[in-house]
PDB file of N, CA and C in Angstrom:
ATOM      1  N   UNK A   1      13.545  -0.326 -10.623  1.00  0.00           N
ATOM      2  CA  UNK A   1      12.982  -1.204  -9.629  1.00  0.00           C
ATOM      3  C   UNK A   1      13.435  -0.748  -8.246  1.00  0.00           C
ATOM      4  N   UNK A   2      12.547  -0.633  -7.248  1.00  0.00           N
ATOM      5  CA  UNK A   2      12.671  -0.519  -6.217  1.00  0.00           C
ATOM      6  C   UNK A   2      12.490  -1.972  -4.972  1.00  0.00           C
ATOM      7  N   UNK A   3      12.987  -1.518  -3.723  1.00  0.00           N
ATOM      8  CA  UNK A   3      11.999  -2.361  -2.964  1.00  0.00           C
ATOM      9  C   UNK A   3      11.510  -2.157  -1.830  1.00  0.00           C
ATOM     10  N   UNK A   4      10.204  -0.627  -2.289  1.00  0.00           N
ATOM     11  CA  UNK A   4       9.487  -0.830  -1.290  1.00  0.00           C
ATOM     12  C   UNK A   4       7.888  -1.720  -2.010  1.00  0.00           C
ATOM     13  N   UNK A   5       7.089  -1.625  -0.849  1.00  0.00           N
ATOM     14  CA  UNK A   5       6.190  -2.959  -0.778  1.00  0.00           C
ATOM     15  C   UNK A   5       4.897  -1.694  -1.672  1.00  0.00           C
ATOM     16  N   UNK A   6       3.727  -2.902  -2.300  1.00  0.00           N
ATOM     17  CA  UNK A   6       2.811  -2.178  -3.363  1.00  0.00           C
ATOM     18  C   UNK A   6       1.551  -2.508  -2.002  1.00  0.00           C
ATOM     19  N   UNK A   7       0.669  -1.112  -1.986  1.00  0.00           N
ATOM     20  CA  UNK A   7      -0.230  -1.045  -1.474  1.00  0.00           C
ATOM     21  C   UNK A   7      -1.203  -0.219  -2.312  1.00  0.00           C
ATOM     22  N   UNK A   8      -2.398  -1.053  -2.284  1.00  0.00           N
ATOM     23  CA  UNK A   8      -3.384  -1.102  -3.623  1.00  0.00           C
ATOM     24  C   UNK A   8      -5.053  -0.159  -2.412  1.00  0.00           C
ATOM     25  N   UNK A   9      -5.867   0.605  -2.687  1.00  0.00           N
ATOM     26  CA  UNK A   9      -7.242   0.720  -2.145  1.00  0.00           C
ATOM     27  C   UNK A   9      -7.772   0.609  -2.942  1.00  0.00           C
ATOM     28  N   UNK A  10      -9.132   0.446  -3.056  1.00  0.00           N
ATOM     29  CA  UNK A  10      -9.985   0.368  -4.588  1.00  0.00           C
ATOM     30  C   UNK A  10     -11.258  -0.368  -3.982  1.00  0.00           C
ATOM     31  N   UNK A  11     -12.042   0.641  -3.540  1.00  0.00           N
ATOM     32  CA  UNK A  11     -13.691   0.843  -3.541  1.00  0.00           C
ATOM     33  C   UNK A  11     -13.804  -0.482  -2.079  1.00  0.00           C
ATOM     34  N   UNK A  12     -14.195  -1.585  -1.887  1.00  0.00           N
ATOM     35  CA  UNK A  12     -14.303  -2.381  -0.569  1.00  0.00           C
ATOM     36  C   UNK A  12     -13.440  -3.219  -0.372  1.00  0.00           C
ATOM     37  N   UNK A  13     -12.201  -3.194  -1.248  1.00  0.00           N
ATOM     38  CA  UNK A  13     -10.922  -4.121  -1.595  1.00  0.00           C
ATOM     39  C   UNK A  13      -9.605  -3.453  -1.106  1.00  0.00           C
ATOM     40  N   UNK A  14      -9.229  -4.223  -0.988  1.00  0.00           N
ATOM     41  CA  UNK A  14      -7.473  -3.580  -0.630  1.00  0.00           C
ATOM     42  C   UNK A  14      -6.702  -4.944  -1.014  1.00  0.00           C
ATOM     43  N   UNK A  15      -5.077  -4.626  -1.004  1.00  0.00           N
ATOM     44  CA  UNK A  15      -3.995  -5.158  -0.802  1.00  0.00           C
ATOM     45  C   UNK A  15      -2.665  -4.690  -0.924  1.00  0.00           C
ATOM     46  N   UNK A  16      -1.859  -5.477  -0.127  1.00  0.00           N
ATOM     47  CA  UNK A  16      -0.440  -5.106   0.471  1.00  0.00           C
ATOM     48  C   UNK A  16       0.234  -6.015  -0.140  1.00  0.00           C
ATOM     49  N   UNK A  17       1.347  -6.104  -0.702  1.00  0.00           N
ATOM     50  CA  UNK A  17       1.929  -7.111  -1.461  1.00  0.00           C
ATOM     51  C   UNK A  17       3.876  -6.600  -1.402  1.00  0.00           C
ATOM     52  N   UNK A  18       4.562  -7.667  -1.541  1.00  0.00           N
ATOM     53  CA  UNK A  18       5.691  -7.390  -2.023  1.00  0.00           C
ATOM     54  C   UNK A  18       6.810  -7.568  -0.340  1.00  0.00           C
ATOM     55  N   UNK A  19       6.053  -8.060   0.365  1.00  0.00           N
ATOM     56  CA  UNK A  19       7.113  -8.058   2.125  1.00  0.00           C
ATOM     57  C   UNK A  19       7.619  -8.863   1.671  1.00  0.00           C
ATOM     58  N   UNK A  20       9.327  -8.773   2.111  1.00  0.00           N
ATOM     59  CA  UNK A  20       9.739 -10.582   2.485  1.00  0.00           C
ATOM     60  C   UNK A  20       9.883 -10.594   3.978  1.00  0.00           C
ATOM     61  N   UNK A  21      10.831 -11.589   4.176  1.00  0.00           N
ATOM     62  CA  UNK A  21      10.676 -12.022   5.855  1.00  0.00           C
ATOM     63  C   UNK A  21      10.755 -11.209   6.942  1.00  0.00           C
ATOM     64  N   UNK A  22      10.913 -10.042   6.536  1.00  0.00           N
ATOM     65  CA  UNK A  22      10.996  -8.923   7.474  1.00  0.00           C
ATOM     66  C   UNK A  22       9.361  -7.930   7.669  1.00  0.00           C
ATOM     67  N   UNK A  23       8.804  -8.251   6.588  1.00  0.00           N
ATOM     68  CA  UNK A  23       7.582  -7.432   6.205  1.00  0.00           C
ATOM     69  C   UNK A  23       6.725  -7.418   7.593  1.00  0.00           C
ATOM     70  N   UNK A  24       6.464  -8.893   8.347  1.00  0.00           N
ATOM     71  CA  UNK A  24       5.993  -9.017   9.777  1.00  0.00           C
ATOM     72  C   UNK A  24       5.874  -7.729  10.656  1.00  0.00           C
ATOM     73  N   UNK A  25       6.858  -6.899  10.345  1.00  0.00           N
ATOM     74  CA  UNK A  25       6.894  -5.711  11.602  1.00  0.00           C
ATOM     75  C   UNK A  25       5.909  -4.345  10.871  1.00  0.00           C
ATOM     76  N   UNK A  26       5.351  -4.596   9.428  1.00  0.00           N
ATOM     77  CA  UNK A  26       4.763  -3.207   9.010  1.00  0.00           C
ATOM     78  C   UNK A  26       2.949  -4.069   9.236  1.00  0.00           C
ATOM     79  N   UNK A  27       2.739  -5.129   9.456  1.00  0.00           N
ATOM     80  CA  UNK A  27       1.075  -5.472   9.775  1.00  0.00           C
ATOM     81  C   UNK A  27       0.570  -4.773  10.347  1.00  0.00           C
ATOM     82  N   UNK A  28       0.900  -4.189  11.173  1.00  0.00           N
ATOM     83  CA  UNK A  28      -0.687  -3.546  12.374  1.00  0.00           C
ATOM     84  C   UNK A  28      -0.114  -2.388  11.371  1.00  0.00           C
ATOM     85  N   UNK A  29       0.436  -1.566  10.669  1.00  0.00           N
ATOM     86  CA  UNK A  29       0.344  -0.181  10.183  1.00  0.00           C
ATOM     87  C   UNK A  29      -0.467  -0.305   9.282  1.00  0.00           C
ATOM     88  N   UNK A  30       0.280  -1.371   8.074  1.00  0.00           N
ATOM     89  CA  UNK A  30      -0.642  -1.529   6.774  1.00  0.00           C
ATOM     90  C   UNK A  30      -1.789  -1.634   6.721  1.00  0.00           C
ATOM     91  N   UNK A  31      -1.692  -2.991   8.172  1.00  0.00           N
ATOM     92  CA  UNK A  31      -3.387  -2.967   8.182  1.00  0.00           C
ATOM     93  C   UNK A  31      -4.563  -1.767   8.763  1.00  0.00           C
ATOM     94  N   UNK A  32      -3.828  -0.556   9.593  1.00  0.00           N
ATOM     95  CA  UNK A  32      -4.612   0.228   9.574  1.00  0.00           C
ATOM     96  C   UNK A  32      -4.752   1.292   7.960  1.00  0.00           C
ATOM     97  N   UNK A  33      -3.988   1.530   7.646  1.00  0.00           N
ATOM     98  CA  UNK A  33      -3.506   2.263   6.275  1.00  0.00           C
ATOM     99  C   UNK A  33      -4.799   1.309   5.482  1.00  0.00           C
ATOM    100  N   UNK A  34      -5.019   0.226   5.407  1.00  0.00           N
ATOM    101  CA  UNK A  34      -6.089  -1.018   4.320  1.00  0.00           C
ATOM    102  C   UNK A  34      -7.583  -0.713   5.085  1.00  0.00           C
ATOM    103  N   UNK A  35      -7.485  -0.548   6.193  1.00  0.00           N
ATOM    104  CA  UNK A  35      -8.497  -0.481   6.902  1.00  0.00           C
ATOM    105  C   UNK A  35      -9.260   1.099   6.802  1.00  0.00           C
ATOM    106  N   UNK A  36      -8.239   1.763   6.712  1.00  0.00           N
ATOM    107  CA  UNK A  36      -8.708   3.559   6.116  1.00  0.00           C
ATOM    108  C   UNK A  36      -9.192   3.225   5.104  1.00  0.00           C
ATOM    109  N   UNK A  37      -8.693   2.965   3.361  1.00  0.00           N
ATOM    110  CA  UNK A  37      -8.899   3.280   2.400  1.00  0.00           C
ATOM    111  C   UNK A  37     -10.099   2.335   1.946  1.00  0.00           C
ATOM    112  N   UNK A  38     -10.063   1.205   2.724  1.00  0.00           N
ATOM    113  CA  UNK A  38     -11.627   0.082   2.311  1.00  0.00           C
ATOM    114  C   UNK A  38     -12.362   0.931   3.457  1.00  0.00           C
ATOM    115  N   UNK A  39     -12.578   1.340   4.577  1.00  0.00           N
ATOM    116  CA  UNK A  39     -13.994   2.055   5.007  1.00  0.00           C
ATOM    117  C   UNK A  39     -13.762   3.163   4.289  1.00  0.00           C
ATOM    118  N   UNK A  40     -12.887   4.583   4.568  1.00  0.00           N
ATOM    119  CA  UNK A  40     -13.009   5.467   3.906  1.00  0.00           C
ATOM    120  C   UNK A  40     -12.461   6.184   2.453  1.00  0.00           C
ATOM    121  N   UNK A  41     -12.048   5.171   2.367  1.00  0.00           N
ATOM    122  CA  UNK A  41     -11.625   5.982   0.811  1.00  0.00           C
ATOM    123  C   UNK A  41     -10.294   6.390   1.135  1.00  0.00           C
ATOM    124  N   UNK A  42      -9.659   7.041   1.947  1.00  0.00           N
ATOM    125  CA  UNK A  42      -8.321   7.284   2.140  1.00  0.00           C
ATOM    126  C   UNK A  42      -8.084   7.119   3.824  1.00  0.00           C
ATOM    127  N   UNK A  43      -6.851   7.994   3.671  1.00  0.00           N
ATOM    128  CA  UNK A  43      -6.195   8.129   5.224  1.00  0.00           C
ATOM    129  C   UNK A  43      -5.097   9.056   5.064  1.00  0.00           C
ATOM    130  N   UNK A  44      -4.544   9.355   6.667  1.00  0.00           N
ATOM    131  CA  UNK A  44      -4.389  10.289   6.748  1.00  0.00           C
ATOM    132  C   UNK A  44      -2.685  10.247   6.637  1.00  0.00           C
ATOM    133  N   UNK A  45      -2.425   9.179   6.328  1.00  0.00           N
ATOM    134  CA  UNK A  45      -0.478   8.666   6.010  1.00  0.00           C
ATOM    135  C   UNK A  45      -0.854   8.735   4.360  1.00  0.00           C
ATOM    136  N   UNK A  46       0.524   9.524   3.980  1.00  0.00           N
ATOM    137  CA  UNK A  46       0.704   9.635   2.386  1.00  0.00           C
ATOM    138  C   UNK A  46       1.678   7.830   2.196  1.00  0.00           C
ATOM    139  N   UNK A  47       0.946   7.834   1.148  1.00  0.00           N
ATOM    140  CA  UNK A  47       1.172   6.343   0.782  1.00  0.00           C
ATOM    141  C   UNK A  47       1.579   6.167  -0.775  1.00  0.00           C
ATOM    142  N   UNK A  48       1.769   7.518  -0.887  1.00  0.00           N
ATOM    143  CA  UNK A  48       1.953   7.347  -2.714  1.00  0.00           C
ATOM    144  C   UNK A  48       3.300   7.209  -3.105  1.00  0.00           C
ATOM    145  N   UNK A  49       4.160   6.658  -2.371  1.00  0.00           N
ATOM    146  CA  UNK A  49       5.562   6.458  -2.404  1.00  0.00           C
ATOM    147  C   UNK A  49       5.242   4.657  -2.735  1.00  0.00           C
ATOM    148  N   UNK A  50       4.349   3.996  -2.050  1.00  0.00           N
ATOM    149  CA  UNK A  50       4.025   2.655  -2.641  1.00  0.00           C
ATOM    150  C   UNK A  50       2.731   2.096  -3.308  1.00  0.00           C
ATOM    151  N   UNK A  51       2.304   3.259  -4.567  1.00  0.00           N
ATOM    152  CA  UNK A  51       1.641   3.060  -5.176  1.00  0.00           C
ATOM    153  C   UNK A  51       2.404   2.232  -6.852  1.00  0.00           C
ATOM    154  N   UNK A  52       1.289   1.108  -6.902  1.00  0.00           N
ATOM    155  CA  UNK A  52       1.656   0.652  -8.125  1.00  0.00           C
ATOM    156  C   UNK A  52       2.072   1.454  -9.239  1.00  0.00           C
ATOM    157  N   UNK A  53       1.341   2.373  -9.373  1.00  0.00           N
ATOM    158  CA  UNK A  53       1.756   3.378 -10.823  1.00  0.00           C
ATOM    159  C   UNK A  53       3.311   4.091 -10.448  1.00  0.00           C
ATOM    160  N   UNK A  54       4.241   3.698  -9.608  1.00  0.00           N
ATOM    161  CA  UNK A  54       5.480   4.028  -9.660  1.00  0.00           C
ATOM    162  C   UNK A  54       5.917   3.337 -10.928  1.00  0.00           C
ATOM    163  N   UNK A  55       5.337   2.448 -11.244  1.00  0.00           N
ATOM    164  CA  UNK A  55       6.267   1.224 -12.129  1.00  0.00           C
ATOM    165  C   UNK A  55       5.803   1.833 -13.766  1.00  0.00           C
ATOM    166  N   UNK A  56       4.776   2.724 -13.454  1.00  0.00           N
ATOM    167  CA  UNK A  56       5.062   2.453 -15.191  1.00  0.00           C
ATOM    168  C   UNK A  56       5.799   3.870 -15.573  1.00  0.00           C
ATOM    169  N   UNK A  57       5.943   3.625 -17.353  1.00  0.00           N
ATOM    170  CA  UNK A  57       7.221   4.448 -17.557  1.00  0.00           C
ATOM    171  C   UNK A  57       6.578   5.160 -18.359  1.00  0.00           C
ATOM    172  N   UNK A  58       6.683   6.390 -18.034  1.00  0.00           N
ATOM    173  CA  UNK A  58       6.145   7.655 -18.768  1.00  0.00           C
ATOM    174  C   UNK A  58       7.305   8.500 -20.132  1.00  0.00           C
ATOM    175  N   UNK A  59       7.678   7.898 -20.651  1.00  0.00           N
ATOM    176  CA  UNK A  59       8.752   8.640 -21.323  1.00  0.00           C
ATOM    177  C   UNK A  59       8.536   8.829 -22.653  1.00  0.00           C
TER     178      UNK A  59
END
């Protein structure tokens, strides 16, 4: 388990999940990072450090 925050793209959907009371200061990033991957499909910040599939266990 970690704790950085899960950021999801997927076709006209997005979400950011997992801030606590500090999370306030990453909005205008995330939301451009949500705003890339729902118009275009990606962007140009690597984001795969808070992709959900960290969590599962390959062993």
């Amino acid at each position: 388990m970690d704790y950085d925050v899960i950021i999801i793209g997927a076709g006209s959907m997005g979400m950011a999940a997992g801030f606590s009371g500090h999370g306030f200061k990453f909005s205008s990033a995330v939301g451009q990072v949500l705003s890339d991957l729902i118009i275009s499909g990606k962007n140009e910040i690597d984001i795969s450090r808070f992709s959900i599939k960290r969590f599962i266990n390959e062993s």
